[in-house]
Each structure stands twice: as C-alpha cells, then as structure tokens.
N, C-alpha and C. Protein backbone atom coordinates (compact mmCIF):
# COMPACT_ATOMS: atom_id res chain seq x y z
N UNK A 1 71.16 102.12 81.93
CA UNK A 1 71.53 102.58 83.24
C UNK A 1 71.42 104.11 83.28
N UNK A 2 70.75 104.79 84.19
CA UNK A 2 70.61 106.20 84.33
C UNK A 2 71.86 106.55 85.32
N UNK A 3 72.56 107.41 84.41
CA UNK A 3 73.63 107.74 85.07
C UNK A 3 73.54 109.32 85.73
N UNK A 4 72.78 109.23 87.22
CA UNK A 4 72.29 110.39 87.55
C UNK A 4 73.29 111.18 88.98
N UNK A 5 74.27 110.73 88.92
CA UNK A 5 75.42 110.94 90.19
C UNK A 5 76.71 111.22 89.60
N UNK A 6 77.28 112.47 89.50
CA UNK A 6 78.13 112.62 88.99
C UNK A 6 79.30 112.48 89.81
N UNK A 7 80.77 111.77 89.84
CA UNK A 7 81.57 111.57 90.57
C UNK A 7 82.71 112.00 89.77
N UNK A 8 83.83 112.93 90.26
CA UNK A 8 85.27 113.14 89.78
C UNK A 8 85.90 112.19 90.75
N UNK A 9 87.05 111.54 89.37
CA UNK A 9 88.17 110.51 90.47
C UNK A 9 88.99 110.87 89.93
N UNK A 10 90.18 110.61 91.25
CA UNK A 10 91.67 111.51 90.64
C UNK A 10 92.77 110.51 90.95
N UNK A 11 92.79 109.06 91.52
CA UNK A 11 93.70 108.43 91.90
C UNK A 11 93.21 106.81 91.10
N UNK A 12 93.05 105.84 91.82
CA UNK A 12 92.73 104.50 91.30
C UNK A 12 91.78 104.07 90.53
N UNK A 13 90.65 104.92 90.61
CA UNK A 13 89.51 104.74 90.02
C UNK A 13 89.61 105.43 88.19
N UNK A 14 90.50 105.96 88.18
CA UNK A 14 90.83 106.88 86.71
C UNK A 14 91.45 105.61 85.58
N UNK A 15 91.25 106.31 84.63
CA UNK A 15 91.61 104.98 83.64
C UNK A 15 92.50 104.96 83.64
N UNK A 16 93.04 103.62 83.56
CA UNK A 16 94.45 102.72 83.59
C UNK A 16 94.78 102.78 84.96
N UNK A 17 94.50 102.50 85.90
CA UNK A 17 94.23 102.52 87.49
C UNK A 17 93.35 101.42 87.56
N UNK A 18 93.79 100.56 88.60
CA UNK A 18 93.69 99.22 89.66
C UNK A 18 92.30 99.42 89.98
N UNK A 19 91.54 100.27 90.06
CA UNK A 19 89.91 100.08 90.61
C UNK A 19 89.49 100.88 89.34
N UNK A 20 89.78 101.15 87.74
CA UNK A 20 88.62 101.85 87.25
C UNK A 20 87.67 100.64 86.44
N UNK A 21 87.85 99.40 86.57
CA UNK A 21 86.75 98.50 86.27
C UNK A 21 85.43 98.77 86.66
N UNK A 22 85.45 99.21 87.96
CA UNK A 22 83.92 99.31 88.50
C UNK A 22 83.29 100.92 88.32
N UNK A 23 84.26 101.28 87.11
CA UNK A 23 83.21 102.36 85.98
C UNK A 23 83.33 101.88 85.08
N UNK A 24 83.58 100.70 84.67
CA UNK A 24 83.09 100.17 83.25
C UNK A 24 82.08 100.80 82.67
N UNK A 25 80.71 100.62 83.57
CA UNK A 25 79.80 101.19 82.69
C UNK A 25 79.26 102.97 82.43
N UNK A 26 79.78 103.43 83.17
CA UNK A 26 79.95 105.12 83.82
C UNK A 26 79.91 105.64 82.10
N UNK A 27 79.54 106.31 82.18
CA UNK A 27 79.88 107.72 80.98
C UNK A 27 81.12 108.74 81.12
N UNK A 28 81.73 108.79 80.57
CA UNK A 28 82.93 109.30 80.89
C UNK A 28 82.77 111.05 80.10
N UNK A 29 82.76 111.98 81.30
CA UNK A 29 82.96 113.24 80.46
C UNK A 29 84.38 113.94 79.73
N UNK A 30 84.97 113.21 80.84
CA UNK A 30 86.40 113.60 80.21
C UNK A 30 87.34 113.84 81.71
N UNK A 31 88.78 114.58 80.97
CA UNK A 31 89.64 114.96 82.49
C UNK A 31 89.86 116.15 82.33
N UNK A 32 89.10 116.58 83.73
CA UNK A 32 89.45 118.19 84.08
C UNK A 32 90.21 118.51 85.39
N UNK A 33 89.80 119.38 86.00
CA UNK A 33 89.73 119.64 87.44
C UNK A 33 88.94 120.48 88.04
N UNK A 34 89.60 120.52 89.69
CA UNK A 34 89.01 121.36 90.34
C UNK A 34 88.72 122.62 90.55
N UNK A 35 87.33 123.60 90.76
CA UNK A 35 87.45 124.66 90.76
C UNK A 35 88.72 125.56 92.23
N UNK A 36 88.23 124.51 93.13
CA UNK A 36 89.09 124.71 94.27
C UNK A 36 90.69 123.96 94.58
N UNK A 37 91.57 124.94 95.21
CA UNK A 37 92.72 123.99 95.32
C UNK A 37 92.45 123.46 96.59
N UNK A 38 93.28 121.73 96.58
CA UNK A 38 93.77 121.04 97.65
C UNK A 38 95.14 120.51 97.65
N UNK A 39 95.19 119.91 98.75
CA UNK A 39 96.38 119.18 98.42
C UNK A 39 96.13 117.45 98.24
N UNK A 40 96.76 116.62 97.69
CA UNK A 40 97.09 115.51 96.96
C UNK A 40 98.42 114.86 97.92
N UNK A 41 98.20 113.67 98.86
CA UNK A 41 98.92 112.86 99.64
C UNK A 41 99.04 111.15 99.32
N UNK A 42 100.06 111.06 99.50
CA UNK A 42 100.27 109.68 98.94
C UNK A 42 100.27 108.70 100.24
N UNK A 43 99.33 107.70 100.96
CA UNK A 43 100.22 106.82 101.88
C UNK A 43 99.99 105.38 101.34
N UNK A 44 100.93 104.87 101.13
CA UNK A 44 101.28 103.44 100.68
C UNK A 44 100.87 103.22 99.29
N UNK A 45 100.94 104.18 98.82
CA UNK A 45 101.15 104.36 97.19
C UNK A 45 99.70 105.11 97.09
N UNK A 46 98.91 105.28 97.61
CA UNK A 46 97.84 105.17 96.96
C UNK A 46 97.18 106.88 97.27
N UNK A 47 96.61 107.80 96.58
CA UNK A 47 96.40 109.07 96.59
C UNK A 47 94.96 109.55 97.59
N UNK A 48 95.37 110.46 98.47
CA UNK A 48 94.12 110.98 99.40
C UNK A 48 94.48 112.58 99.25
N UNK A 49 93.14 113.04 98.67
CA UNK A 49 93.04 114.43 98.74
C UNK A 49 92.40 115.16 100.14
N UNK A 50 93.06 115.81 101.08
CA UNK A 50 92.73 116.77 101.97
C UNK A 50 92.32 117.83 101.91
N UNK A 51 91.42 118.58 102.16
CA UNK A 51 90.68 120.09 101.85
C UNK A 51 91.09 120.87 103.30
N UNK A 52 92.17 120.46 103.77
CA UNK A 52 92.40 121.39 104.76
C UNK A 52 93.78 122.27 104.25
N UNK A 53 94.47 121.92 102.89
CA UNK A 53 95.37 122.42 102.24
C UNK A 53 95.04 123.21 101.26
N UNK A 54 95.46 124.47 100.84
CA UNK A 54 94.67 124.62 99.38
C UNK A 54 96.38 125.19 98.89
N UNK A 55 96.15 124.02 97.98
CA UNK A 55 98.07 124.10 97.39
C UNK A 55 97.62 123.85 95.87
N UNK A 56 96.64 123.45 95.19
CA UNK A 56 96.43 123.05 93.77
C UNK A 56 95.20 122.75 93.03
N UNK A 57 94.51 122.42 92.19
CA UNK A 57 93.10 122.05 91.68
C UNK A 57 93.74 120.86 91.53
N UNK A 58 92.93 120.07 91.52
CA UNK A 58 92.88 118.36 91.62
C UNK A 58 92.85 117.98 90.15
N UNK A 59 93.25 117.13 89.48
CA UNK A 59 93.71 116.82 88.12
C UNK A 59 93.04 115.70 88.45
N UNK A 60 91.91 115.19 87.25
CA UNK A 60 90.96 114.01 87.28
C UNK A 60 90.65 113.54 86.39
N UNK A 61 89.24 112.93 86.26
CA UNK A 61 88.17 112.22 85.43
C UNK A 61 86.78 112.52 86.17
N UNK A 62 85.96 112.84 85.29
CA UNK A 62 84.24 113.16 85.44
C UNK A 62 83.59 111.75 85.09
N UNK A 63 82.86 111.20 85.35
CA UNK A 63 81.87 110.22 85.15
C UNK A 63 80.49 110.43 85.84
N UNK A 64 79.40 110.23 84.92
CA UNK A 64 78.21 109.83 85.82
C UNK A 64 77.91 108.27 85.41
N UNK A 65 77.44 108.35 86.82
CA UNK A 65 77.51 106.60 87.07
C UNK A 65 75.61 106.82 88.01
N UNK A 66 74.99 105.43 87.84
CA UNK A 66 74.28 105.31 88.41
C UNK A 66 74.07 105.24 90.22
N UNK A 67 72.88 104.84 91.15
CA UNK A 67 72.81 104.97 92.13
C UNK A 67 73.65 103.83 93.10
N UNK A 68 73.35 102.51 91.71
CA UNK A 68 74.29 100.87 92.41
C UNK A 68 75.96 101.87 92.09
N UNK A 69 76.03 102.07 91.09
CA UNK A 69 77.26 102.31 91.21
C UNK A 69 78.04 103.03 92.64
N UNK A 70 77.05 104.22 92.24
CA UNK A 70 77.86 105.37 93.36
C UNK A 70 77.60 104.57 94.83
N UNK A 71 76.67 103.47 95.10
CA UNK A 71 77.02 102.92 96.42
C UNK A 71 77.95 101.93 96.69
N UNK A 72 78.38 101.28 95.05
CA UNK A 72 79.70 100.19 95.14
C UNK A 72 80.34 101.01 95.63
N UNK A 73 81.00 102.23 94.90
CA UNK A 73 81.95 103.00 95.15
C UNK A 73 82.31 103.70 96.81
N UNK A 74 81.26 104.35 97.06
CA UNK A 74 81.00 104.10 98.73
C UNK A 74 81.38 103.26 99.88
N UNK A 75 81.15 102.13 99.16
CA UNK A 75 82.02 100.87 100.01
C UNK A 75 83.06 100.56 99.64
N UNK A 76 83.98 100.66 98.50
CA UNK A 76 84.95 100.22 98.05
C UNK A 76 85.74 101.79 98.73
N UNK A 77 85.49 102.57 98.85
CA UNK A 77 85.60 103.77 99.62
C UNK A 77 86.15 103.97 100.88
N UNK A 78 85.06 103.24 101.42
CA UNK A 78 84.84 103.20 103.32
C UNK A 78 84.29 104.26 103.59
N UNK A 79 83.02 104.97 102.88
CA UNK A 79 82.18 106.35 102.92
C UNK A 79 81.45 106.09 104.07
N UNK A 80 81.08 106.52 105.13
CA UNK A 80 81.80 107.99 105.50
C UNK A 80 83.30 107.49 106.40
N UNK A 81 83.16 106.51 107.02
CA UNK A 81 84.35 106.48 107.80
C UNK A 81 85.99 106.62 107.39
N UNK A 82 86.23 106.04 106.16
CA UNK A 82 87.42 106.11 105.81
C UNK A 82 87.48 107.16 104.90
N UNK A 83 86.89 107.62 103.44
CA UNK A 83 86.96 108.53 102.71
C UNK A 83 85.47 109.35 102.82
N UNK A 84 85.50 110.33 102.57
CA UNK A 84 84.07 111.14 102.97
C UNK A 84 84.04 111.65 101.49
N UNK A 85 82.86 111.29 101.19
CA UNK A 85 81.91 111.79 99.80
C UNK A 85 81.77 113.24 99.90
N UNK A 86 82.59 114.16 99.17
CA UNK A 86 81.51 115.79 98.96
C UNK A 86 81.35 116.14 97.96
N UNK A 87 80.62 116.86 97.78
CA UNK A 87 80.47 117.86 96.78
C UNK A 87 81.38 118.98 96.50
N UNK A 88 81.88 119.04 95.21
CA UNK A 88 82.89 119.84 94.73
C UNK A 88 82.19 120.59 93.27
N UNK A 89 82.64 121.35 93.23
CA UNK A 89 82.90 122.34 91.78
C UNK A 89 84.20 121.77 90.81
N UNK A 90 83.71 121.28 89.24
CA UNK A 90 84.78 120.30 88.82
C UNK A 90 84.37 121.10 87.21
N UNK A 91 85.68 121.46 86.87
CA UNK A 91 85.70 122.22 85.28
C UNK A 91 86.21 120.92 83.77
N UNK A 92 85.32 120.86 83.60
CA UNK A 92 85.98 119.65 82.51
C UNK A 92 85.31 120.40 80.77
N UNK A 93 86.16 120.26 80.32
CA UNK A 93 86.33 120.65 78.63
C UNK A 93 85.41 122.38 79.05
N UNK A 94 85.66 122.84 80.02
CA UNK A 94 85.04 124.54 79.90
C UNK A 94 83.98 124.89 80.21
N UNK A 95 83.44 123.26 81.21
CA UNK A 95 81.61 123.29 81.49
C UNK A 95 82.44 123.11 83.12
N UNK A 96 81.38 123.78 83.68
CA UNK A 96 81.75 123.59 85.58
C UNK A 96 80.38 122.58 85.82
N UNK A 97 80.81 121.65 86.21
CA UNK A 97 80.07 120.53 87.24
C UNK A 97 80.44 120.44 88.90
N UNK A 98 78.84 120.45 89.38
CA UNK A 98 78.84 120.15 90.35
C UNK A 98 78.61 117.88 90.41
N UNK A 99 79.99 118.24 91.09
CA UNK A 99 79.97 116.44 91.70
C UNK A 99 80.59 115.95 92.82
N UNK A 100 80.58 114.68 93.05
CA UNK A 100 81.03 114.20 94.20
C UNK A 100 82.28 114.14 94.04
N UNK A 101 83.69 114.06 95.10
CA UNK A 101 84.74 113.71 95.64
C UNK A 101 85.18 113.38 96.21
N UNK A 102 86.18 112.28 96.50
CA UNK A 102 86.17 111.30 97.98
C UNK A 102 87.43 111.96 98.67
N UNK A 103 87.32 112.33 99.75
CA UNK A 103 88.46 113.20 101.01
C UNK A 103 89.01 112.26 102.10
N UNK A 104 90.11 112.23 102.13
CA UNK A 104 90.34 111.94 103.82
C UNK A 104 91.57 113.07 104.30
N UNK A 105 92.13 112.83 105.34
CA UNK A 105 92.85 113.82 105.91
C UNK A 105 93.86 113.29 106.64
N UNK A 106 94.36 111.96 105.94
CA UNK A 106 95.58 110.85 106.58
C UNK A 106 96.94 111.77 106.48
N UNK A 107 98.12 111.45 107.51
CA UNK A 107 99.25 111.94 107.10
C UNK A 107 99.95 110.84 105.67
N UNK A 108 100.82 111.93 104.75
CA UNK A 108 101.70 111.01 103.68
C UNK A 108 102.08 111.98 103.13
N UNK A 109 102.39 111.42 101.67
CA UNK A 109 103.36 112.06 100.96
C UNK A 109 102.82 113.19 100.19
N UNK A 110 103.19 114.35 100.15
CA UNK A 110 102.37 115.29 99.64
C UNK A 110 102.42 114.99 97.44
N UNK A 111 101.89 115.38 96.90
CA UNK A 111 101.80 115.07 95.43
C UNK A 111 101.82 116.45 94.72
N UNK A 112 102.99 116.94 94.39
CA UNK A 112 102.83 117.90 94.54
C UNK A 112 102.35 118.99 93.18
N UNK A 113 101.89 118.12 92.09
CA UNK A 113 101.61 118.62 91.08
C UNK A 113 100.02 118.51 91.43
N UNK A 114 99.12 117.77 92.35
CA UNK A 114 98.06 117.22 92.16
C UNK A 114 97.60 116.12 90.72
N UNK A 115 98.30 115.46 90.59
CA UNK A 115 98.19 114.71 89.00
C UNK A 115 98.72 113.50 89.10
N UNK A 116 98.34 112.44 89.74
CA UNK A 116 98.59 111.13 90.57
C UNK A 116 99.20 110.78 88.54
N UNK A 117 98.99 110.69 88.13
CA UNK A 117 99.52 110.08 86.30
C UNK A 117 100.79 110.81 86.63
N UNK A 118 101.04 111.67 87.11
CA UNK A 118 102.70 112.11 87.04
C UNK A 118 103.64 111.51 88.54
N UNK A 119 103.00 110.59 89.20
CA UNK A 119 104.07 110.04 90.33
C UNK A 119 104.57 109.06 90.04
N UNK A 120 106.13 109.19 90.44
CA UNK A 120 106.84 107.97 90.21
C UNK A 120 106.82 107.54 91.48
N UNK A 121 105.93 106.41 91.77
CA UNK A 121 105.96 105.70 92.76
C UNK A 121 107.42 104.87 93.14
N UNK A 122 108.12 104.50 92.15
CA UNK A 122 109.27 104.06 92.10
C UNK A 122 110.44 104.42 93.08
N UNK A 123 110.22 105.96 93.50
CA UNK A 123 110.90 107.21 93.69
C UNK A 123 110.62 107.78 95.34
N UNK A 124 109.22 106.77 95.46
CA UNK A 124 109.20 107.31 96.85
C UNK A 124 109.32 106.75 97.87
C-alpha cells in the first residue's frame, strides 16, 4: 500500500480509540503536534477541533495512509459537510509535516489541555 496522504488524528482515530482500526494498515510516525494553536471541544464525548480559537497545539498521531484509506476516513468523517479536511503544519519527533486535519466548529466542551488521552469523560 503506498502510503502517500499524510493525516494527524487527535481524538477517536488515535490508538486505543473506537475508530483507530481503520488505520490498521497506516504507518504510524509517531505523536506530536501542532505547529498552530486551536482549541479542542468535546460534544457527546467525542473531540472537534475549531481553528477559530487559538488556545493550544493539538496533541496527536501522524500516519500516512493510502488514497482508499484517506477516502474511508472522509466518509467516516462527513468531509466536507460535517468535518472539513485541511492542511496543517504538524511537528512529530523534531521533523515538521505538512498534513491533513479534520475541523468542525460545533458548540461543546472546551478540552482544555488539547490532549483528548487526558479527559475524564466520567467528569463531564
């Protein structure tokens, strides 16, 4: 598989998270973040980053994944209507990558470390 689409995920899709099966096959660069801050919102447990906040760098996972992939992901998404695909600046182990990131701009709970592995969902 040519893994020619690089995608950072920062919520379900990250390992040990409810959707990272469908990077099974992905290459994993590692977990970095963002060159830019956003903010990190929670609604109904589940994490949406907004770029109309700049409160933090986004705490993630790098993968390149192929073209089937990055269009599963798209739909499992709701690209463009529900989450919108961009391009971001993403620093992992001290190398800056340019890759994709999925946005929406729903009201919820703000996250306030940006680091969905540190919410106690329990709590909110």
């Amino acid at each position: 598989m040519e893994q020619k689409n690089l995608i950072f995920v920062y919520g379900t899709l990250r390992n040990g998270h409810c959707n990272h099966h469908l990077l099974k096959d992905a290459y994993c660069y590692g977990i970095g973040s963002t060159e830019s801050s956003y903010a990190m919102y929670l609604v109904s447990g589940y994490p949406y980053i907004t770029s109309s906040e700049t409160r933090y760098p986004i705490v993630g996972e790098l993968y390149g994944v192929d073209d089937e992939t990055l269009n599963l992901l798209d739909r499992m998404e709701g690209h463009p209507r529900y989450y919108e695909r961009r391009e971001i600046s993403v620093t992992v182990g001290g190398t800056l990558y340019t890759a994709w990131m999925y946005f929406r701009d729903p009201p919820g709970i703000l996250v306030q470390s940006g680091d969905f592995d540190k919410v106690n969902i329990g709590k909110i």
